[in-house]
Each structure stands twice: as structure tokens, then as C-alpha cells.
C-alpha atoms as a PDB file:
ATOM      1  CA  UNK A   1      -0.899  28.659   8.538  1.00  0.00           C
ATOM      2  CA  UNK A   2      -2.963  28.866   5.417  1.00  0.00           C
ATOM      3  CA  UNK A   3      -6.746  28.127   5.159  1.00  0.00           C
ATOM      4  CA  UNK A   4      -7.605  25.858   2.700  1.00  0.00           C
ATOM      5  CA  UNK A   5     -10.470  23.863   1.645  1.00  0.00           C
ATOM      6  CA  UNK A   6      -9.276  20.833   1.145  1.00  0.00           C
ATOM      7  CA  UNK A   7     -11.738  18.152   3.525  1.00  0.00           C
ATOM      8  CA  UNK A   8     -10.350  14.871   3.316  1.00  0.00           C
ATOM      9  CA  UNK A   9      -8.271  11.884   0.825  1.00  0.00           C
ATOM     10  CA  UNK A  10     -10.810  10.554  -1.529  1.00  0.00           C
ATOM     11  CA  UNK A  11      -7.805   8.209  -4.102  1.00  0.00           C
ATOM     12  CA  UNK A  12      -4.374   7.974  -3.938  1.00  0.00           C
ATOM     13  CA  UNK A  13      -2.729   5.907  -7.187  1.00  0.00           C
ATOM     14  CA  UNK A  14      -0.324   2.844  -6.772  1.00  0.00           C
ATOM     15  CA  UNK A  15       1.385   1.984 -10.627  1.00  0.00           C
ATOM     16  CA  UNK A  16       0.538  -1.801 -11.485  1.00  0.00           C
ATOM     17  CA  UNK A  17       1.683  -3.160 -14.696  1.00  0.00           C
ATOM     18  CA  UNK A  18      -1.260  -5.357 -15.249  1.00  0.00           C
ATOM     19  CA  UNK A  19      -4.915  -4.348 -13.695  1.00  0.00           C
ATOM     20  CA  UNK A  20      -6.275  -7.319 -13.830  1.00  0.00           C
ATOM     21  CA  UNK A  21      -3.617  -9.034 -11.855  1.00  0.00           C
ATOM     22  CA  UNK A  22      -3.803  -6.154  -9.347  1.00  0.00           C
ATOM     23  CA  UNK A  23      -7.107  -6.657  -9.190  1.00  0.00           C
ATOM     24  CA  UNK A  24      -6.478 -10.834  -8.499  1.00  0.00           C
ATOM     25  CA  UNK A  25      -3.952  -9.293  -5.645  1.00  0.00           C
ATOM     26  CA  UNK A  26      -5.318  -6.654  -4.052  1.00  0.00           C
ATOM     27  CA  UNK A  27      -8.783  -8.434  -4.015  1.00  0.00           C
ATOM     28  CA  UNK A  28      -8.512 -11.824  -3.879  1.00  0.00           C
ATOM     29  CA  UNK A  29      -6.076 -11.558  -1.620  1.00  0.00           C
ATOM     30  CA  UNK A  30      -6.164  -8.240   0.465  1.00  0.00           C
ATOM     31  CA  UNK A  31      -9.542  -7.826   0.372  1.00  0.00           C
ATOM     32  CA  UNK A  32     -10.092  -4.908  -1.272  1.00  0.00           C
ATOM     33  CA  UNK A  33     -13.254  -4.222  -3.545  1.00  0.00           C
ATOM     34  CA  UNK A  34     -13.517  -3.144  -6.897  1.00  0.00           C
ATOM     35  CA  UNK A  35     -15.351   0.286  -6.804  1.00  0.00           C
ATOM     36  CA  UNK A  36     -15.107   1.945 -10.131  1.00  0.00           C
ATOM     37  CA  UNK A  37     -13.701   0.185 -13.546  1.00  0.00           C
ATOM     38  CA  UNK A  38     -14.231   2.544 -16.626  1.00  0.00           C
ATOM     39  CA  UNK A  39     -12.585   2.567 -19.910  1.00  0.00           C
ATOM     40  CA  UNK A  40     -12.221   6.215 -20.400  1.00  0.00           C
ATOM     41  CA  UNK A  41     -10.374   5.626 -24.234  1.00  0.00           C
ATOM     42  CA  UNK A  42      -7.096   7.275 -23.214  1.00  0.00           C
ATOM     43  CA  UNK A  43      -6.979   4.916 -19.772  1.00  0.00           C
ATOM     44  CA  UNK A  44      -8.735   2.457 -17.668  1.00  0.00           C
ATOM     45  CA  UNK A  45     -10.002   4.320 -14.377  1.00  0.00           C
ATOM     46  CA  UNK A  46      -9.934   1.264 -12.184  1.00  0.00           C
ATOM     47  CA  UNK A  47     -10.302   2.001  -8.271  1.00  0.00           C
ATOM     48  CA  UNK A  48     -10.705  -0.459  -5.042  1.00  0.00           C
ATOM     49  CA  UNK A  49     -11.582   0.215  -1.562  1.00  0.00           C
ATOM     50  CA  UNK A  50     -12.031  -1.763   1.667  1.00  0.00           C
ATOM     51  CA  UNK A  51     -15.337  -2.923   2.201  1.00  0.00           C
ATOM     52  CA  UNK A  52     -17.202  -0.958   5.176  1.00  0.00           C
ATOM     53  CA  UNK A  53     -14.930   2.380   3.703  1.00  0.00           C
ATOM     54  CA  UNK A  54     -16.298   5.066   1.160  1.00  0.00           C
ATOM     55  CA  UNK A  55     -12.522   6.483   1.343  1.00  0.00           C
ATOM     56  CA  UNK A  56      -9.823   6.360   0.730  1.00  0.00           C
ATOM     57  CA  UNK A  57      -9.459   4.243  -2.375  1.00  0.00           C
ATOM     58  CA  UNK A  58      -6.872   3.216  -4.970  1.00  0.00           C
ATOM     59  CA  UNK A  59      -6.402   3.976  -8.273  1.00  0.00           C
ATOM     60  CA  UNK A  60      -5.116   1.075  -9.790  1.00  0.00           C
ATOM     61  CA  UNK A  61      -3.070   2.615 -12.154  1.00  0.00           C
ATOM     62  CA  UNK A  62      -0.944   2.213 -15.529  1.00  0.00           C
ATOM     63  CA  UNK A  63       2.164   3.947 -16.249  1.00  0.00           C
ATOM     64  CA  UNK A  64       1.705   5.839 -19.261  1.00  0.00           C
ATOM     65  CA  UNK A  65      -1.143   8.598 -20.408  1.00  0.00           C
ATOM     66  CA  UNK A  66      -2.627  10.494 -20.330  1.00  0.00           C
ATOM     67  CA  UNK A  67       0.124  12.036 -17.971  1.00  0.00           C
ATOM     68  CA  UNK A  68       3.036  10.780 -18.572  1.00  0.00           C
ATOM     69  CA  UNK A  69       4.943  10.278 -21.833  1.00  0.00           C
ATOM     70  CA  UNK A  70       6.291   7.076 -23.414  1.00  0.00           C
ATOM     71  CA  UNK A  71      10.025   7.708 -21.994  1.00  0.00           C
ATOM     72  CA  UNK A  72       8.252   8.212 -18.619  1.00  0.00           C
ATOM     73  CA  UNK A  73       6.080   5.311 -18.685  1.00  0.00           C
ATOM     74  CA  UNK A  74       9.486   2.996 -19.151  1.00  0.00           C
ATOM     75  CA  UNK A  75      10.918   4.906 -16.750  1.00  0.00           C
ATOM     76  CA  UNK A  76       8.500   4.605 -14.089  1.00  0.00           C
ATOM     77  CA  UNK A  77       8.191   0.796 -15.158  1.00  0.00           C
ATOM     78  CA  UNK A  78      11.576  -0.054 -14.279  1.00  0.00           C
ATOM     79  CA  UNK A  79      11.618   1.710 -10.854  1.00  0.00           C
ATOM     80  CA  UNK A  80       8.374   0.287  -9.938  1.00  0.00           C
ATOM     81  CA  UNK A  81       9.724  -3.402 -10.270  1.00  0.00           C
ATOM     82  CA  UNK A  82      12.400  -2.377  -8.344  1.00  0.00           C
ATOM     83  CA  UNK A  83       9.827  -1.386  -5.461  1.00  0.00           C
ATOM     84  CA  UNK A  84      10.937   2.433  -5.541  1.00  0.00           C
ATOM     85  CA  UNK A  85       7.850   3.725  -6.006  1.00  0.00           C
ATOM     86  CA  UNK A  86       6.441   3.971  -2.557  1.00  0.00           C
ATOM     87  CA  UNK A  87       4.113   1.797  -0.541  1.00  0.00           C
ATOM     88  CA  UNK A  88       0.764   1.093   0.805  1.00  0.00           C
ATOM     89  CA  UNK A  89       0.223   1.041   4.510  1.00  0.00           C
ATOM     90  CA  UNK A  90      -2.306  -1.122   5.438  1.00  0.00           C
ATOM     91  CA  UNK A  91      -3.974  -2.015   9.340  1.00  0.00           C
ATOM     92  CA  UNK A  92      -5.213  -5.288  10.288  1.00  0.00           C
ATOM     93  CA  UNK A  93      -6.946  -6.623  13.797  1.00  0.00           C
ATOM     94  CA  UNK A  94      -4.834  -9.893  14.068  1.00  0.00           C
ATOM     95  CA  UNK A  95      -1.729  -8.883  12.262  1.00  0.00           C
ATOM     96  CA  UNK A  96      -0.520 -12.835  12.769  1.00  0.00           C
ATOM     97  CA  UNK A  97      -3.926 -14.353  11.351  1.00  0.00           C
ATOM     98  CA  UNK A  98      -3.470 -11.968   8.192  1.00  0.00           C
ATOM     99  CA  UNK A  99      -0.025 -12.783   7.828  1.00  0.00           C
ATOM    100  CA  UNK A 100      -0.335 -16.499   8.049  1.00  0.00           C
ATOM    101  CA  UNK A 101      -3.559 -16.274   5.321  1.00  0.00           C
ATOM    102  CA  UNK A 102      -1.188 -14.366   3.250  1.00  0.00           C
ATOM    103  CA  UNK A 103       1.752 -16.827   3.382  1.00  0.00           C
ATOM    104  CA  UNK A 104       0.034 -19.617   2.480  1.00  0.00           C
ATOM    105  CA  UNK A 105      -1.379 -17.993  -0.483  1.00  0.00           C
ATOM    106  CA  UNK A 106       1.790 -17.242  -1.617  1.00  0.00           C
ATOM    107  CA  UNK A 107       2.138 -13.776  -1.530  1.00  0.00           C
ATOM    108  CA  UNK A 108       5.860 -12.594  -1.383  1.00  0.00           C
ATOM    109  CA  UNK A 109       6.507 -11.988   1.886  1.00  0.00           C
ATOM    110  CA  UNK A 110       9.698  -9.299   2.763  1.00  0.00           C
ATOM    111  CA  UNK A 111       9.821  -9.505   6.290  1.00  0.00           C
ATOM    112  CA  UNK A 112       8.096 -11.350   8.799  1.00  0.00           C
ATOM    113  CA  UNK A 113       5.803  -9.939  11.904  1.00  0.00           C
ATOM    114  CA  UNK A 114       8.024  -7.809  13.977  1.00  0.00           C
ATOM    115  CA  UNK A 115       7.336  -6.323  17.037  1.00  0.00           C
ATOM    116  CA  UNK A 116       7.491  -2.367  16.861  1.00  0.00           C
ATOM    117  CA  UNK A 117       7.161   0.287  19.579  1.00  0.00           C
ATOM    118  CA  UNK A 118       4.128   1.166  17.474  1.00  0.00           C
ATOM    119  CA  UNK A 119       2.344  -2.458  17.463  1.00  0.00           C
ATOM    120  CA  UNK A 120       3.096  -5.561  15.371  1.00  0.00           C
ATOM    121  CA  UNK A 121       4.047  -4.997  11.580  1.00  0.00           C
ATOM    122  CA  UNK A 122       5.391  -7.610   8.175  1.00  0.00           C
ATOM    123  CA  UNK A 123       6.270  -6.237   5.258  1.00  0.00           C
ATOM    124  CA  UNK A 124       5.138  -7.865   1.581  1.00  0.00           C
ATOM    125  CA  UNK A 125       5.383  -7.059  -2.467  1.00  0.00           C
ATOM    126  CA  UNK A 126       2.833  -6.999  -4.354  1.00  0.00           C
ATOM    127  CA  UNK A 127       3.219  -8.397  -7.892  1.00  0.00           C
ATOM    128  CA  UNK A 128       4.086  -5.662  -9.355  1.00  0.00           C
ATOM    129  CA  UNK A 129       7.092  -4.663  -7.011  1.00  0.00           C
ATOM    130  CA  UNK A 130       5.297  -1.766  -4.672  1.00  0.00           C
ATOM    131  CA  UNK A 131       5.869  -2.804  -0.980  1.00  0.00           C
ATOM    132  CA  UNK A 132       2.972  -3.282   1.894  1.00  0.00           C
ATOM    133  CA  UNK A 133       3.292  -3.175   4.977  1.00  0.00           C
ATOM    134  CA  UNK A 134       0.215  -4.530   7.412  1.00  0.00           C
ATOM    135  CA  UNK A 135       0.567  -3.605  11.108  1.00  0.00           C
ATOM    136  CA  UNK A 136      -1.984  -3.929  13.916  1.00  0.00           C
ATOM    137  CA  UNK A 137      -1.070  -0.445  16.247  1.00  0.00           C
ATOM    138  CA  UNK A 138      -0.845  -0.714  20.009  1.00  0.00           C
ATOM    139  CA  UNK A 139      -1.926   2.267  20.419  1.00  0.00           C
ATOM    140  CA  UNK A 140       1.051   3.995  21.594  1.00  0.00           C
ATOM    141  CA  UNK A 141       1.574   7.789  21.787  1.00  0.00           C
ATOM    142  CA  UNK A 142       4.195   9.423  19.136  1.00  0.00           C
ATOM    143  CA  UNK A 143       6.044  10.600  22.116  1.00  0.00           C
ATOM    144  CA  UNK A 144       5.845   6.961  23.396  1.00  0.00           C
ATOM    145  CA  UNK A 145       7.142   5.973  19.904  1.00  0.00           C
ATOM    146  CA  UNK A 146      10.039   8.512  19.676  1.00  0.00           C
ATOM    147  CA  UNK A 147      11.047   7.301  23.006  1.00  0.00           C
ATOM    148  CA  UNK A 148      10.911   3.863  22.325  1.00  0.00           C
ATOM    149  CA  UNK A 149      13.541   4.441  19.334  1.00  0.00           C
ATOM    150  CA  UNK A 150      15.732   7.048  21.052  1.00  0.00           C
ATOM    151  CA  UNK A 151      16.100   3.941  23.175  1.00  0.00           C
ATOM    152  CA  UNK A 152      16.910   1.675  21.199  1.00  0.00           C
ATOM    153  CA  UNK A 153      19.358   3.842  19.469  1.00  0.00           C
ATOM    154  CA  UNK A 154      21.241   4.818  22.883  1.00  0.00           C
ATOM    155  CA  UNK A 155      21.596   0.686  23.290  1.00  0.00           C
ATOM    156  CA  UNK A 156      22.905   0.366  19.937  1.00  0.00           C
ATOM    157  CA  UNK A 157      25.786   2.754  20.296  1.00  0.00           C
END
């Protein structure tokens, strides 16, 4: 194994098309908090967090430079309304509660609270087209939660 020196995740970036609407998402309705918001010129370094939690955070994010190219930034515009950019998993400690407060705000909900063999779990989109999912864990073992699926899968064939 190599030795490295990396310690921990300080910011990951999610692509939004319009900050200030992400920001009107993610913290009006996720609860996230604005933490830095900077015009650097060439972009707009615009990260949230949780509140109680230094890191990780979010880089609410462009498409475009200074990294990527005008072709690029069209590019990854297209694929990230068609939500095939990744995701954001998020926890929550009353996975119904939080997924009742986001329905009625009328966030776009992909799938409703299912039970998993690793808790509770919905899936949503945020306005941009990146999916969320919000589960509250049970606190199951991965070798509970391999077994769980090997199950189901032997009762499905």
C-alpha cells in the first residue's frame, strides 16, 4: 500500500447551472449553509456546508472555466440535466419527517422512502438535474448488507 499524506475531504464540486438557485435549493431547502462566496474574476467560488460541520463542503459549481473549455461546458450542461453527473448522498435522523418537509415544498421527488437492508432511503433532483439521495442507516454491518442482497437476489431467480 502506498503512504500518502492525504488527511481527510475538505470540498467535493456538484455542477449547478444557476448558483443562486442552488443556493435557494440546497439552503432553503436542505439546509445547507453558505460558507464561502467569492468572485474570483474567472469564477464564482461559492461553497455550503451543514451547519455543526467544518467538512466536507460543496462547491457549488459552474460548468465552464477556468477548467473546462466552451465545448466542455455545453457538454457537461447537457449531461448534467440529464442527471448523469453523479449524486450527493446525504443522512438524515427521521428520514420520513425530511421527506415529508421536502414534498410539500415541492422538491422533485424520484422515489419515495424505501426500506433498504442498509436503513430507510428516497431519492430526489435537485433543480439542476444531479440526484440526492437522503437515507437514515440502521446501522447494519457490510457483511449484513451483502447478505441481505445475496438474498434477495437468490428469491428473485
Amino acid at each position: 500500500m502506498t503512504t500518502t499524506h492525504v488527511s481527510s475531504l475538505r470540498i467535493t464540486a456538484v455542477k449547478v447551472l444557476d448558483q443562486d438557485e442552488a443556493i435557494d435549493f440546497y439552503c432553503g431547502k436542505l439546509g445547507f449553509e453558505v460558507r464561502d462566496d467569492a468572485d474570483l474574476g474567472f469564477m464564482r467560488w461559492l461553497t455550503i456546508g451543514l451547519p455543526g460541520q467544518e467538512h466536507p463542503q460543496l462547491l457549488l459549481e459552474l460548468p465552464g472555466g477556468p477548467t473546462q473549455d466552451a465545448e466542455t461546458a455545453a457538454q457537461l450542461r447537457d449531461l448534467l440535466t440529464k442527471g448523469a453527473l453523479g449524486g450527493v448522498f446525504l443522512t438524515s435522523d427521521d428520514v420520513h419527517a425530511t421527506y415529508a418537509a421536502l414534498r410539500d415544498a415541492g422538491v422533485e421527488i424520484t422515489q419515495e422512502p424505501v426500506e433498504q437492508p442498509y436503513g430507510t432511503d428516497f431519492g430526489l433532483r435537485d433543480p439542476f438535474g444531479n440526484h440526492i439521495r437522503i437515507s437514515q442507516l440502521n446501522g447494519a454491518t457490510d457483511q449484513e448488507i451483502e447478505r441481505a442482497y445475496a438474498e434477495q437476489a437468490d428469491a428473485g431467480s
